[in-house]
Every structure is written in C-alpha cells, then in structure tokens.
N, C-alpha and C. Protein backbone atom coordinates (compact mmCIF):
# COMPACT_ATOMS: atom_id res chain seq x y z
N UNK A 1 6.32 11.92 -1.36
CA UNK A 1 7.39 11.25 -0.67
C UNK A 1 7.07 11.24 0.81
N UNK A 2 7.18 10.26 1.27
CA UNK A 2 6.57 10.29 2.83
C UNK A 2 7.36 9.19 3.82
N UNK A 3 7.21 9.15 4.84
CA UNK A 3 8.03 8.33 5.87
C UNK A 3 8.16 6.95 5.53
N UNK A 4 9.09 6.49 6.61
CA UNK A 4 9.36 4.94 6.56
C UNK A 4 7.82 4.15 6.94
N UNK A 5 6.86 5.01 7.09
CA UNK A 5 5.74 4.06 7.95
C UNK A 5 4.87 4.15 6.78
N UNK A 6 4.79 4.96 5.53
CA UNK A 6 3.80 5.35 4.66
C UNK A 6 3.35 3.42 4.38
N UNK A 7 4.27 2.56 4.42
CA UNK A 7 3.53 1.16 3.77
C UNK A 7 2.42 0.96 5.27
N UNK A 8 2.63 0.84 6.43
CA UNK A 8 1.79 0.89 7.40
C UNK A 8 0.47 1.68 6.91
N UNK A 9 1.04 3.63 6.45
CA UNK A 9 -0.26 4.23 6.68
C UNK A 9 -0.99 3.70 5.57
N UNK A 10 -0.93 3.81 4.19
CA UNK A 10 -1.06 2.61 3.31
C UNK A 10 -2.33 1.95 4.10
N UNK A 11 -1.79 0.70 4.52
CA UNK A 11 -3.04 -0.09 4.90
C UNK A 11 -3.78 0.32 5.69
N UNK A 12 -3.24 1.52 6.89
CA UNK A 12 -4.64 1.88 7.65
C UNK A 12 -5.28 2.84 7.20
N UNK A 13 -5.28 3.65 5.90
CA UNK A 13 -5.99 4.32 5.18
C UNK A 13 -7.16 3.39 4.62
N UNK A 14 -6.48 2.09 4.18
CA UNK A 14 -7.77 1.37 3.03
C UNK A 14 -8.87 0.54 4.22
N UNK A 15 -7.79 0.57 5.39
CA UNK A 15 -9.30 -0.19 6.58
C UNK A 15 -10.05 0.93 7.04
N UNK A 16 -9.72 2.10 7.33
CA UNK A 16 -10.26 3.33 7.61
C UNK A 16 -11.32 3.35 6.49
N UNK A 17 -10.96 3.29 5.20
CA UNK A 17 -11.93 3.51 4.38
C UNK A 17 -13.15 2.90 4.13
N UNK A 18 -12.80 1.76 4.10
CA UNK A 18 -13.73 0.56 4.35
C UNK A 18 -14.73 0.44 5.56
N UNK A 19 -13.69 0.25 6.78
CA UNK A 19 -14.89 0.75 8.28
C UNK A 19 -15.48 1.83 7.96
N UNK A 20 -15.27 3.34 7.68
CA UNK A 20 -16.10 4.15 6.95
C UNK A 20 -17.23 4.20 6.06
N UNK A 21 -16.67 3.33 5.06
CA UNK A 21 -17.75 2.69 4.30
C UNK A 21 -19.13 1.75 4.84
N UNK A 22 -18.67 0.89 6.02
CA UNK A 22 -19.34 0.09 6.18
C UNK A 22 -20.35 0.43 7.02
N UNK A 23 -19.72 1.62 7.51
CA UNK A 23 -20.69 2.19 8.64
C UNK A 23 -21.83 2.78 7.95
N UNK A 24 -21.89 3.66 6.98
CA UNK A 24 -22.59 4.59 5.45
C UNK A 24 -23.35 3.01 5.09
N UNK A 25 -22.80 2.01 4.58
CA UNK A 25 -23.79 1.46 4.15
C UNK A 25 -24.48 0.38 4.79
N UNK A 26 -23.98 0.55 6.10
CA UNK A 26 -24.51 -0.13 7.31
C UNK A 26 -24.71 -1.91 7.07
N UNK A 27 -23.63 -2.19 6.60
CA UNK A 27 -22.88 -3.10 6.46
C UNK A 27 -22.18 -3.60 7.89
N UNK A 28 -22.35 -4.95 8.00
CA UNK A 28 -22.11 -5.72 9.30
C UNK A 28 -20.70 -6.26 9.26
N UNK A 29 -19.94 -5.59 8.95
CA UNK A 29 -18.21 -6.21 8.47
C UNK A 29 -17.05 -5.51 9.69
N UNK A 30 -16.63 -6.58 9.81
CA UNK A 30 -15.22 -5.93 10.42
C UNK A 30 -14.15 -6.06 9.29
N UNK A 31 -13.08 -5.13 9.04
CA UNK A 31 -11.84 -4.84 8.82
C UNK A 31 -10.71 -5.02 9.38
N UNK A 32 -9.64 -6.37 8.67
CA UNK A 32 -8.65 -6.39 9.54
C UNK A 32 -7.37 -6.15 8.96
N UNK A 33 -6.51 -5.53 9.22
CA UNK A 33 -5.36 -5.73 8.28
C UNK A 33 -4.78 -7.56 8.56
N UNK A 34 -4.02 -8.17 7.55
CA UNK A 34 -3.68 -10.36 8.34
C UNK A 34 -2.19 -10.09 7.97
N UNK A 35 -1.77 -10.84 8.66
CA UNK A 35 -0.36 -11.89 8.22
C UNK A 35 -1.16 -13.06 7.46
N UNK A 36 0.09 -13.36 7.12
CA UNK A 36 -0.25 -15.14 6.15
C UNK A 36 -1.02 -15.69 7.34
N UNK A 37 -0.22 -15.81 8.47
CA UNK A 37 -0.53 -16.30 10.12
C UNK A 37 -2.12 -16.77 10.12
N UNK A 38 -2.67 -15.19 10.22
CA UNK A 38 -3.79 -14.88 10.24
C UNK A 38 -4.50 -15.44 9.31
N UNK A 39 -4.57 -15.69 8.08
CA UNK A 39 -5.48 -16.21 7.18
C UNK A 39 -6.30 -17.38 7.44
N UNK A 40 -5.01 -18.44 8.36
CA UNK A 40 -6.03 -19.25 8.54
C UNK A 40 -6.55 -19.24 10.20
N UNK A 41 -6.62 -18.40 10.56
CA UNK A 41 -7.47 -17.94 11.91
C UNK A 41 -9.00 -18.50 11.69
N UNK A 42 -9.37 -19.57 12.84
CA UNK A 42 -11.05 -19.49 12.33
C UNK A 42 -12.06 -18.54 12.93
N UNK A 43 -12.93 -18.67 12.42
CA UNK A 43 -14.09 -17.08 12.45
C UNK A 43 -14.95 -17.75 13.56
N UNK A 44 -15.62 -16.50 14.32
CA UNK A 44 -16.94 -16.49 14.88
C UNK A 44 -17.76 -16.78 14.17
N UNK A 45 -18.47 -17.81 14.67
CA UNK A 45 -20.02 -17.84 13.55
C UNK A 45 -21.02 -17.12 13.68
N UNK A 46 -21.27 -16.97 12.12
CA UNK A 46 -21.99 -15.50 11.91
C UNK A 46 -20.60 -14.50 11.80
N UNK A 47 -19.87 -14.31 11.91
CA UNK A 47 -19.20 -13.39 11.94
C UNK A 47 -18.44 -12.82 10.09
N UNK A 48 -18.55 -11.77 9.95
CA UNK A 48 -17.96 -11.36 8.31
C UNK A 48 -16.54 -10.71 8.51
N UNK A 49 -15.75 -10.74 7.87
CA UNK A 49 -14.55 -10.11 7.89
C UNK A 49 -14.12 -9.93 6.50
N UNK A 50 -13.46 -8.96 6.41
CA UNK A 50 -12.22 -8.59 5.31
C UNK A 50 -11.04 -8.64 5.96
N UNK A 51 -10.15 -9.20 5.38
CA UNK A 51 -9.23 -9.28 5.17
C UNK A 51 -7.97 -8.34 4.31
N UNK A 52 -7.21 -7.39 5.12
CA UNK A 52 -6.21 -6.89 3.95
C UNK A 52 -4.70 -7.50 3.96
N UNK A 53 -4.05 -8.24 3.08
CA UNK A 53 -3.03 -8.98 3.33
C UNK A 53 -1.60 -8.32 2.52
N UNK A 54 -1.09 -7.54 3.22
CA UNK A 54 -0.08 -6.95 2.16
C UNK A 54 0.91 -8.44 1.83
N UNK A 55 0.90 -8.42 0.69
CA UNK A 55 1.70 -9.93 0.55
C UNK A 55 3.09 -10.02 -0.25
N UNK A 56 3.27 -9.04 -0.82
CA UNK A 56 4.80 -8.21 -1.38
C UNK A 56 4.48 -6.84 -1.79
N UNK A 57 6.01 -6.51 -1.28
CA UNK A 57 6.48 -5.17 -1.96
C UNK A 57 7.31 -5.15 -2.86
N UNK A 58 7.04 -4.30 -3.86
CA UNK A 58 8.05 -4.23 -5.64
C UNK A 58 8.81 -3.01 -5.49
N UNK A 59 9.42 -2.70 -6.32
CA UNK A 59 9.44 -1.42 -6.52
C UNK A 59 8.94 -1.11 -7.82
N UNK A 60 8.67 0.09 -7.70
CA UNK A 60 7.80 0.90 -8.79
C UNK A 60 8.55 0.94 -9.75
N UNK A 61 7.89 0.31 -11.56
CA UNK A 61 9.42 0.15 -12.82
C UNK A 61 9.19 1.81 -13.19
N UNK A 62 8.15 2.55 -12.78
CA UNK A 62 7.83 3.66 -13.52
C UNK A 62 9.28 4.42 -13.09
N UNK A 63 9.23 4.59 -11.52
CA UNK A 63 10.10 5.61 -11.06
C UNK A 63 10.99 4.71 -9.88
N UNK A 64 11.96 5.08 -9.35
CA UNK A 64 12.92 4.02 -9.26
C UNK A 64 13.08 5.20 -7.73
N UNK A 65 13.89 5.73 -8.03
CA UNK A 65 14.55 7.08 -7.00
C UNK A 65 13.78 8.39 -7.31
N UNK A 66 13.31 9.03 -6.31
CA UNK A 66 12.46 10.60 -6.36
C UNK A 66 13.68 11.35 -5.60
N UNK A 67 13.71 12.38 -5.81
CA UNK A 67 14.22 13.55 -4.94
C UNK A 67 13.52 14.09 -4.31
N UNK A 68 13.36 14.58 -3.04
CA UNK A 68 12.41 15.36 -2.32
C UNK A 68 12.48 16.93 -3.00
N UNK A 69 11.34 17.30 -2.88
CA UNK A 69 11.43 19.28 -3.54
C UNK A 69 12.46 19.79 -2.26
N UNK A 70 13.99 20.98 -3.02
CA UNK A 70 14.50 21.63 -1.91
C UNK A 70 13.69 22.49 -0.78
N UNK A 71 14.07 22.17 -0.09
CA UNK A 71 13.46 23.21 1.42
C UNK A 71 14.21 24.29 1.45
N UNK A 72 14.14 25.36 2.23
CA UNK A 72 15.04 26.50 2.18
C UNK A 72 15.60 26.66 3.35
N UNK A 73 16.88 26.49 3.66
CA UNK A 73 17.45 26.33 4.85
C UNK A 73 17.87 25.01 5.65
N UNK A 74 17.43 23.85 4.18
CA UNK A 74 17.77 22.49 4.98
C UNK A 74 18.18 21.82 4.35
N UNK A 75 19.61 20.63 4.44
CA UNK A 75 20.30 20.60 4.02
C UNK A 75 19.29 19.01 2.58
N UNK A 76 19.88 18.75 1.44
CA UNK A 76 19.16 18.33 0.32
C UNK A 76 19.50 16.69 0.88
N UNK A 77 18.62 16.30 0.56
CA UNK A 77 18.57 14.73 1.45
C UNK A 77 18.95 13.44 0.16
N UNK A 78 19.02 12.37 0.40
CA UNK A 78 18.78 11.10 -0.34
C UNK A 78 17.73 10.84 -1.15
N UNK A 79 18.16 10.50 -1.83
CA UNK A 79 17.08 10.04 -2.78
C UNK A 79 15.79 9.14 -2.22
N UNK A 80 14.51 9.56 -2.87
CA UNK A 80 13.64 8.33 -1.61
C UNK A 80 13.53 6.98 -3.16
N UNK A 81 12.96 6.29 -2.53
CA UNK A 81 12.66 4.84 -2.94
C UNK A 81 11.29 4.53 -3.43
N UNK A 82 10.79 4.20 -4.60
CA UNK A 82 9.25 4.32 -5.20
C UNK A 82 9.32 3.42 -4.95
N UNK A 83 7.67 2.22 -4.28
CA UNK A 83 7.68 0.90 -4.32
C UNK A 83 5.72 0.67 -4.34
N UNK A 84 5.38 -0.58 -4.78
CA UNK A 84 4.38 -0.58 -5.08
C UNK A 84 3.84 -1.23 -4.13
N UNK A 85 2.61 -1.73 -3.97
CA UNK A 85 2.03 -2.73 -1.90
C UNK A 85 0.79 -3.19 -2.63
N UNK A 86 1.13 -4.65 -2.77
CA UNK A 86 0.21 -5.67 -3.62
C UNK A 86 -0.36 -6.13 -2.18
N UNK A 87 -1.66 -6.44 -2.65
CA UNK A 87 -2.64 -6.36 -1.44
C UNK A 87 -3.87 -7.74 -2.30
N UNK A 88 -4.06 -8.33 -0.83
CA UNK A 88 -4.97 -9.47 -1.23
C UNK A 88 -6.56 -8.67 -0.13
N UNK A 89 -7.33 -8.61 -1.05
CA UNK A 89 -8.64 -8.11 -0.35
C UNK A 89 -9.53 -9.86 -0.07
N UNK A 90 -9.90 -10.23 1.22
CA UNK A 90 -10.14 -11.38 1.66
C UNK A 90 -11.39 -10.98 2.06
N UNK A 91 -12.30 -12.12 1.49
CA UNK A 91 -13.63 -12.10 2.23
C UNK A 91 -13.81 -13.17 2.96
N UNK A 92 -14.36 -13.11 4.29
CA UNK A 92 -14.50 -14.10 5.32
C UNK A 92 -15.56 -14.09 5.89
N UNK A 93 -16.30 -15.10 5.69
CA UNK A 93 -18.20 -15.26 6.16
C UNK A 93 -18.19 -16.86 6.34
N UNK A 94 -19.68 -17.39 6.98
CA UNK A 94 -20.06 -18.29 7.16
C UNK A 94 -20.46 -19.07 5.90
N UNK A 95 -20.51 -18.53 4.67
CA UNK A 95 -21.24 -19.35 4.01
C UNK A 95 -20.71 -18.98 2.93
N UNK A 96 -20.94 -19.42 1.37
CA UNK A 96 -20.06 -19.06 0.41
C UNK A 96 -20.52 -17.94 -0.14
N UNK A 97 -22.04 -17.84 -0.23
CA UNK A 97 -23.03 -16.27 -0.86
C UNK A 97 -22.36 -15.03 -0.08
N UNK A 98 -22.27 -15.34 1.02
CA UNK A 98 -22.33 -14.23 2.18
C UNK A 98 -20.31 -13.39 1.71
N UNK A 99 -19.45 -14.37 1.57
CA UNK A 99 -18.40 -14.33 1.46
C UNK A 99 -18.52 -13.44 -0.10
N UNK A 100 -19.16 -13.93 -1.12
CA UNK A 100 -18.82 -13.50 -2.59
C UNK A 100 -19.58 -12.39 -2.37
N UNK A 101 -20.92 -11.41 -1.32
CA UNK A 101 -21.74 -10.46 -1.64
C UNK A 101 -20.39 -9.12 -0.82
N UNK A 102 -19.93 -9.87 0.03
CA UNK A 102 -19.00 -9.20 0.98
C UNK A 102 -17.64 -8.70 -0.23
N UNK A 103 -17.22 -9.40 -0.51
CA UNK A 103 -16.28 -9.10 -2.03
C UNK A 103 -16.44 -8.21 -2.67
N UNK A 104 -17.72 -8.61 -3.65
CA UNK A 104 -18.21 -7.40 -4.17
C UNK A 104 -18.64 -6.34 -3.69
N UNK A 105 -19.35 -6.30 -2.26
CA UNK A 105 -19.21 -4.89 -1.76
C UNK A 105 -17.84 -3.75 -1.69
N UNK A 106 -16.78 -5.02 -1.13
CA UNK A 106 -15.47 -4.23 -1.33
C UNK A 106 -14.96 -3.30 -2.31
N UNK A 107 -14.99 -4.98 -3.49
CA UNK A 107 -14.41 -4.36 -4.64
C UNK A 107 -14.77 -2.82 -4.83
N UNK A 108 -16.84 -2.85 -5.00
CA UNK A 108 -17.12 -1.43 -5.40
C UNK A 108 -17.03 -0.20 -4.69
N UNK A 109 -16.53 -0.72 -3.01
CA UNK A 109 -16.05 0.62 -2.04
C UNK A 109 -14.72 1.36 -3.05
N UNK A 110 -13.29 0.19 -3.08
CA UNK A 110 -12.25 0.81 -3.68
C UNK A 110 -12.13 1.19 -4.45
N UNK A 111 -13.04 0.60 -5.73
CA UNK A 111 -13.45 1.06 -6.77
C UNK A 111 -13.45 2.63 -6.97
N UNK A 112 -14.98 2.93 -6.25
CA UNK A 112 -15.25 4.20 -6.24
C UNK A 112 -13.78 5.26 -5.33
N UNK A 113 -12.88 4.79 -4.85
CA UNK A 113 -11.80 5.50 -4.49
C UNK A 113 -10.35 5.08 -5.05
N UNK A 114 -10.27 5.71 -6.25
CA UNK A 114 -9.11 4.88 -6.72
C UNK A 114 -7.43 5.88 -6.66
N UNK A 115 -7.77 7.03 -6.14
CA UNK A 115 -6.68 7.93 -5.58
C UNK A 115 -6.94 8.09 -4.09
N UNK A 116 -6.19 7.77 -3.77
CA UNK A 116 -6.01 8.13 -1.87
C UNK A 116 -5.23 9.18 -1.72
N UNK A 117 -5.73 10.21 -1.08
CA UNK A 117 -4.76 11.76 -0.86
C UNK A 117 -4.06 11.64 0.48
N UNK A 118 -3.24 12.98 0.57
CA UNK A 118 -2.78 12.71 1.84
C UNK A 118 -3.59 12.83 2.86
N UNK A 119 -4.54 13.23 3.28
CA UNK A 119 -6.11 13.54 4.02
C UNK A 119 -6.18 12.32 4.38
N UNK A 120 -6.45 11.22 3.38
CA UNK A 120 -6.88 10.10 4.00
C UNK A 120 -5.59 8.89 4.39
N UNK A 121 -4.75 9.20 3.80
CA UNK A 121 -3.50 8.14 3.89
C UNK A 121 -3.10 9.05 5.72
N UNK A 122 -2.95 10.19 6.12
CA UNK A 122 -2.45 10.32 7.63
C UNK A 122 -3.35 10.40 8.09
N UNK A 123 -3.88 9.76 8.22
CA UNK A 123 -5.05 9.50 9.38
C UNK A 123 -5.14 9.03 10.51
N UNK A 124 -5.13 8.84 11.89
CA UNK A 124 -4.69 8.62 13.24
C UNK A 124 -3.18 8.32 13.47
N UNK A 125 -2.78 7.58 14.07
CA UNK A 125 -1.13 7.45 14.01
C UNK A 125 -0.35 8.12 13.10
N UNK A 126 -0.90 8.18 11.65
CA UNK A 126 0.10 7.95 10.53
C UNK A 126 0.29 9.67 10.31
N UNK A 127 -0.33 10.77 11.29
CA UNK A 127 -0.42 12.08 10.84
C UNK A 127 0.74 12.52 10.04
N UNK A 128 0.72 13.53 9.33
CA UNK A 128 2.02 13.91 8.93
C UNK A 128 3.29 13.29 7.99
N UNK A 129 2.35 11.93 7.83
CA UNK A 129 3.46 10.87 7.09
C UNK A 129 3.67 11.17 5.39
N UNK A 130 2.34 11.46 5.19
CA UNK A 130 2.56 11.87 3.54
C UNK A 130 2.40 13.69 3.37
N UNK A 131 2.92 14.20 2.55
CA UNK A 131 2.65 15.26 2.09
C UNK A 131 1.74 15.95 1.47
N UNK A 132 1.09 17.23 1.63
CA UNK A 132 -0.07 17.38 0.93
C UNK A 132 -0.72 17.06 -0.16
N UNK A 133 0.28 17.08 -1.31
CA UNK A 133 0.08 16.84 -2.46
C UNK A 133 0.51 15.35 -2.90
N UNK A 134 0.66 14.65 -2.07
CA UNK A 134 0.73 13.20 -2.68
C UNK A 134 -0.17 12.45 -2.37
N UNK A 135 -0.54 11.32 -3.23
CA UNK A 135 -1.52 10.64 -3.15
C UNK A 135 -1.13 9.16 -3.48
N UNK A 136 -1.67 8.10 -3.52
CA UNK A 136 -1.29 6.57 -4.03
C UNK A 136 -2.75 6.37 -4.82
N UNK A 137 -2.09 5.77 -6.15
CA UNK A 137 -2.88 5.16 -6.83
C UNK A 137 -2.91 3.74 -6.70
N UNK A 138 -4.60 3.66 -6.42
CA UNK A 138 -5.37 2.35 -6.44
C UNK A 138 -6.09 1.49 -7.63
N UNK A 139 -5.68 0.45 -7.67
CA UNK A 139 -5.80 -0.46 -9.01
C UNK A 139 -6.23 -2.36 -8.22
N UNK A 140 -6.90 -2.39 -9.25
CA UNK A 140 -7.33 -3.89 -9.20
C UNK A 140 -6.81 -4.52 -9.88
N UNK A 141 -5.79 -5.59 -9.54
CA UNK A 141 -4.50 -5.93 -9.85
C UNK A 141 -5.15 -7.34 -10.70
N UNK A 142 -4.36 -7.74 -11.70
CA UNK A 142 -4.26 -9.11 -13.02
C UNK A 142 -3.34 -9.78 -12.35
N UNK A 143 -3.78 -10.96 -11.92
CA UNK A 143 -2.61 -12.30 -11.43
C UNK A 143 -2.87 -13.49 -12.63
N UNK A 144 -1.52 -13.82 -12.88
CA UNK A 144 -1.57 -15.52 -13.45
C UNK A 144 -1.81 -16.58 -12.59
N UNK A 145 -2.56 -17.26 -12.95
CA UNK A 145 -2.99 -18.30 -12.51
C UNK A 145 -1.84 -19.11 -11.73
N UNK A 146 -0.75 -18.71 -12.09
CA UNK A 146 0.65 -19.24 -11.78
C UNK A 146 1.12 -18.55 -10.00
N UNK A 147 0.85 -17.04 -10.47
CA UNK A 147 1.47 -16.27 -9.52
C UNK A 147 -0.12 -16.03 -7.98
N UNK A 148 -1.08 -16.16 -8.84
CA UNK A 148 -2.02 -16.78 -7.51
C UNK A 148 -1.88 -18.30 -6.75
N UNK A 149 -1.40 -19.06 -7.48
CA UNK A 149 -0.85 -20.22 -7.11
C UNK A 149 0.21 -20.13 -5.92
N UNK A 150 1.23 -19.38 -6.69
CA UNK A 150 2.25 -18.85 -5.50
C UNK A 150 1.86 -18.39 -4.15
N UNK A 151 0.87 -17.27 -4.39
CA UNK A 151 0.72 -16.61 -3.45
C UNK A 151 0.22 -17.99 -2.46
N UNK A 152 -1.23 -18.48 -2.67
CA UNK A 152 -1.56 -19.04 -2.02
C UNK A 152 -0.77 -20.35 -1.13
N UNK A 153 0.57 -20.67 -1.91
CA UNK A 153 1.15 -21.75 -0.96
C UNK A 153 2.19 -21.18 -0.15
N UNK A 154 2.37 -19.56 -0.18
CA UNK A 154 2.80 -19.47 0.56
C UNK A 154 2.12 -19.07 2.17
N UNK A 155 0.81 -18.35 1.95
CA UNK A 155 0.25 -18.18 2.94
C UNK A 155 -0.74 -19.74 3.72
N UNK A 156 -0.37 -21.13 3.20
CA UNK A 156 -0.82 -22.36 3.80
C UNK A 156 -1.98 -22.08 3.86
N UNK A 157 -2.89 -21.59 3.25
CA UNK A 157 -4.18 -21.41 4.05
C UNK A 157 -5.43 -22.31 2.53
N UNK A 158 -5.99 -22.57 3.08
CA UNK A 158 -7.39 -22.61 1.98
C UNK A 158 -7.71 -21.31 0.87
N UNK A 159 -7.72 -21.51 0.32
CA UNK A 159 -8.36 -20.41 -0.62
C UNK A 159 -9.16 -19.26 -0.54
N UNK A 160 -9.73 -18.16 -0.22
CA UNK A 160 -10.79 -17.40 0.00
C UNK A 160 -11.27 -16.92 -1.11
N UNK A 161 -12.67 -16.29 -1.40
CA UNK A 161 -12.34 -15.27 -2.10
C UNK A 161 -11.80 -14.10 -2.26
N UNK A 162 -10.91 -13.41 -2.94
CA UNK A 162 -10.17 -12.55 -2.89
C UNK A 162 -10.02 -11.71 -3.79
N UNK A 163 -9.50 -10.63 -3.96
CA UNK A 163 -9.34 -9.87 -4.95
C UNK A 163 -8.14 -8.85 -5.08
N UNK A 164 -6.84 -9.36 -5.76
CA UNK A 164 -5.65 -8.70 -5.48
C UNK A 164 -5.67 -7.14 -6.07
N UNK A 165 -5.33 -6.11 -5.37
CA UNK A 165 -4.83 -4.78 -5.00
C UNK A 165 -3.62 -4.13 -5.28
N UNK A 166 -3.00 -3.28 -6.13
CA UNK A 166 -1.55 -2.97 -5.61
C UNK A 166 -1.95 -0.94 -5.70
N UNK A 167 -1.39 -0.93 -4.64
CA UNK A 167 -0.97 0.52 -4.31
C UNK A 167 0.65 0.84 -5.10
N UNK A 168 0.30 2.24 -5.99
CA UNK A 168 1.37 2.67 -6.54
C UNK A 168 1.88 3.84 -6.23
N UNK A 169 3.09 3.70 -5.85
CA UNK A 169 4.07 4.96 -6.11
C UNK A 169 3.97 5.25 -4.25
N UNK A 170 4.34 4.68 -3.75
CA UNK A 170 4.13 4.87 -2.33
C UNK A 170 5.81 5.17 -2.09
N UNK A 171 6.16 6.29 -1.88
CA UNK A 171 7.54 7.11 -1.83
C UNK A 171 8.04 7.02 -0.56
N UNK A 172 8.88 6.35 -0.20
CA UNK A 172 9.71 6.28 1.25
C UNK A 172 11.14 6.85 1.07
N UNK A 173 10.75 8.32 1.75
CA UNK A 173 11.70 9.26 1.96
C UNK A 173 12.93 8.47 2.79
N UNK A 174 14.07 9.06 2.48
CA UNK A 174 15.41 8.80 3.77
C UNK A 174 15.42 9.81 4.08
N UNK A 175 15.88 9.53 5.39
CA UNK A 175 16.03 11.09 6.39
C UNK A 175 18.01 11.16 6.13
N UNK A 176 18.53 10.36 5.62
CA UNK A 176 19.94 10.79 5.63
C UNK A 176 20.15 11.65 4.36
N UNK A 177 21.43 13.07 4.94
CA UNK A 177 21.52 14.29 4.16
C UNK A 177 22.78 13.66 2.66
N UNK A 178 22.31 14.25 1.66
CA UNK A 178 23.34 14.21 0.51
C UNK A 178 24.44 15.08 0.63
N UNK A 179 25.58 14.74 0.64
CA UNK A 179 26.80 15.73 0.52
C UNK A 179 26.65 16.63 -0.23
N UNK A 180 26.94 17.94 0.13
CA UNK A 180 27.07 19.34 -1.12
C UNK A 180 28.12 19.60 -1.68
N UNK A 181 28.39 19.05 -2.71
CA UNK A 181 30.18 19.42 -2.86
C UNK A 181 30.43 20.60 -4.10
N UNK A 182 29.13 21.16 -4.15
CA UNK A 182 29.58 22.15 -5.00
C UNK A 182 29.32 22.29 -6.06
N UNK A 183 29.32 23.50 -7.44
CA UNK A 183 29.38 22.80 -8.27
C UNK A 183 30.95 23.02 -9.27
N UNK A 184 31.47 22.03 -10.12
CA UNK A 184 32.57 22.37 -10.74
C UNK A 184 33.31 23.21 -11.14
N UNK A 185 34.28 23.83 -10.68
CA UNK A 185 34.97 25.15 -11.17
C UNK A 185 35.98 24.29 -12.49
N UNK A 186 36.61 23.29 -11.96
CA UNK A 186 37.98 23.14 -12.97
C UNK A 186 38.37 21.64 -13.06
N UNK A 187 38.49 21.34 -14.17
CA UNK A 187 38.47 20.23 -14.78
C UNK A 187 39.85 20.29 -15.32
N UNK A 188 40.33 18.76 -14.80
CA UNK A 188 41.83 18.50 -15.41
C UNK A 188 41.74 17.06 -16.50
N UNK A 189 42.74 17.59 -17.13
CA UNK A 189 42.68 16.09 -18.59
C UNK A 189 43.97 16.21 -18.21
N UNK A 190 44.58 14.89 -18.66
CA UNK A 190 45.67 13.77 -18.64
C UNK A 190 45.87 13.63 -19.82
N UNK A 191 47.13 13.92 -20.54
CA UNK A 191 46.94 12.61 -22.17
C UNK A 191 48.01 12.22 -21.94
N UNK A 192 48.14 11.15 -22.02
CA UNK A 192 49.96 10.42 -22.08
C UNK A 192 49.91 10.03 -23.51
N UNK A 193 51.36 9.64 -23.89
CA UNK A 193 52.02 9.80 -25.31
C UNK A 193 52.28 9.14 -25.75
C-alpha cells in the first residue's frame, strides 16, 4: 500500500529500469515517460526513443479495498484503493528495423523483470512511497484489435510499434483516519404485534 504518487513512482521505476538497462547494454536509447500530446512529437534524426504512455487506470477485479497492517499507537486509517496502470511501451527511431530491434530490446529488458520491489519502485523523488514488502506485478498485456483501435484514436497519433503493459495491484493508501467506535456490547430487537 503506498502513496497517492505510487502511479507516478510506477512509471519512474520502469524508465529507471530501462535507462539502467540501456546503459549495461550500451544501447543508444533515451527513455521518456508521453502524454497522448507527446506521441506525436517529431524526433531528431538519428535519434531512438521509448516511449512510456500510461493510457488508463482500472481498478484491480482481484482486490478492490486493502486495509493497511495496524501500527501501534496510530490511529487505523481508510481503506486504500487497488488499481492496475496499462502502459503502451513505444518505439521511436528513424527507420522501421531500428524501431522493431528497439521493441524487442524492451520487451526482453521487462521481461526479465516482471516483479518490481519497493527498492526499485522509490527510487529518487518517489523515496518512501511504497513499503518494504510490496512490489507491482509486471505483465505483457492482450489487446483486441478493437480496444487497440480505441486506444490509438484517442491518442491522434500514427501508429508506432508498441507493446501494451499493465502494472498490477498498485495500492493507493488514504491518509484519512477510520472512526473507532468500539466493539458491540448490546444489541436491541424491536418486534411489533
């Protein structure tokens, strides 16, 4: 369960990972998180990019509401909110080879990382946002031909290659406290006649 910013740290965990990556395999890529906006931004020539496009948030059907674990001495909070962060992985190059080798490099970076811990999800800004023991699961997401359709008219842009993403179980704590009212001493019944 982690802050209101965990969908932020979210994406700067998977560009962290990636610039990481790219540096190890000495790979010539920049990492950007886009708006729709952005998609159709034109490139430097010669220039490679990824693209991460968070393009909706769900909520999670697994788990709906989490409780945070009690603390000792602090008062028991709101329920947090499970939600999932569907992600378009964009390759952006000069040429169409260069674009599909850039893809598949991706794909097999996330691939090989398909749990993100809290280590790597608070990473610069985001310190402290997730909890030790939580992590988001990473998956290479199935679109209908229908619902890639969608996506794409809503972001106006040309097509790229791409490869949709969803991050699961990404827990956004409330900081507002739950009332303590106790628990039941006495129970009254009514019967009318």
């Amino acid at each position: 369960m982690a802050r209101f910013d965990a969908i932020a740290a979210v994406t700067g965990a998977l560009s962290a990972l990636l610039d990481a990556a790219a540096i190890a395999d000495q790979e010539q890529v920049s990492v950007s998180p886009l708006t729709a906006a952005g998609l159709s931004e034109n490139l430097q020539p010669g220039s490679r990019v990824l693209g991460l496009w968070l393009y909706t948030v769900s909520p999670n059907t697994a788990r709906r509401a989490l409780r945070p674990p009690p603390v000792e001495g602090r008062p028991r909070l709101v329920p947090g909110v499970a939600v999932d962060l569907h992600y378009m992985l964009l390759a952006r190059a000069s040429d169409a080879l260069a674009q599909q080798r850039l893809l598949g490099w991706a794909i097999r970076v996330l691939e090989d990382h398909p749990s993100l811990p809290a280590a790597v999800l608070n990473n610069g800004a985001f310190d402290g946002c997730f909890r030790d023991e939580e992590t988001v699961e990473l998956t290479l997401e199935s679109l209908t031909p229908a619902e890639e359709n969608d996506i794409w008219q809503v972001a106006q842009s040309a097509r790229l290659p791409a490869a949709p993403y969803v991050a699961r179980m990404v827990v956004l704590d409330s900081r507002r406290e739950q009332p303590d009212f106790g628990p039941v001493r006495v129970r009254e019944f009514s019967v009318t006649g």
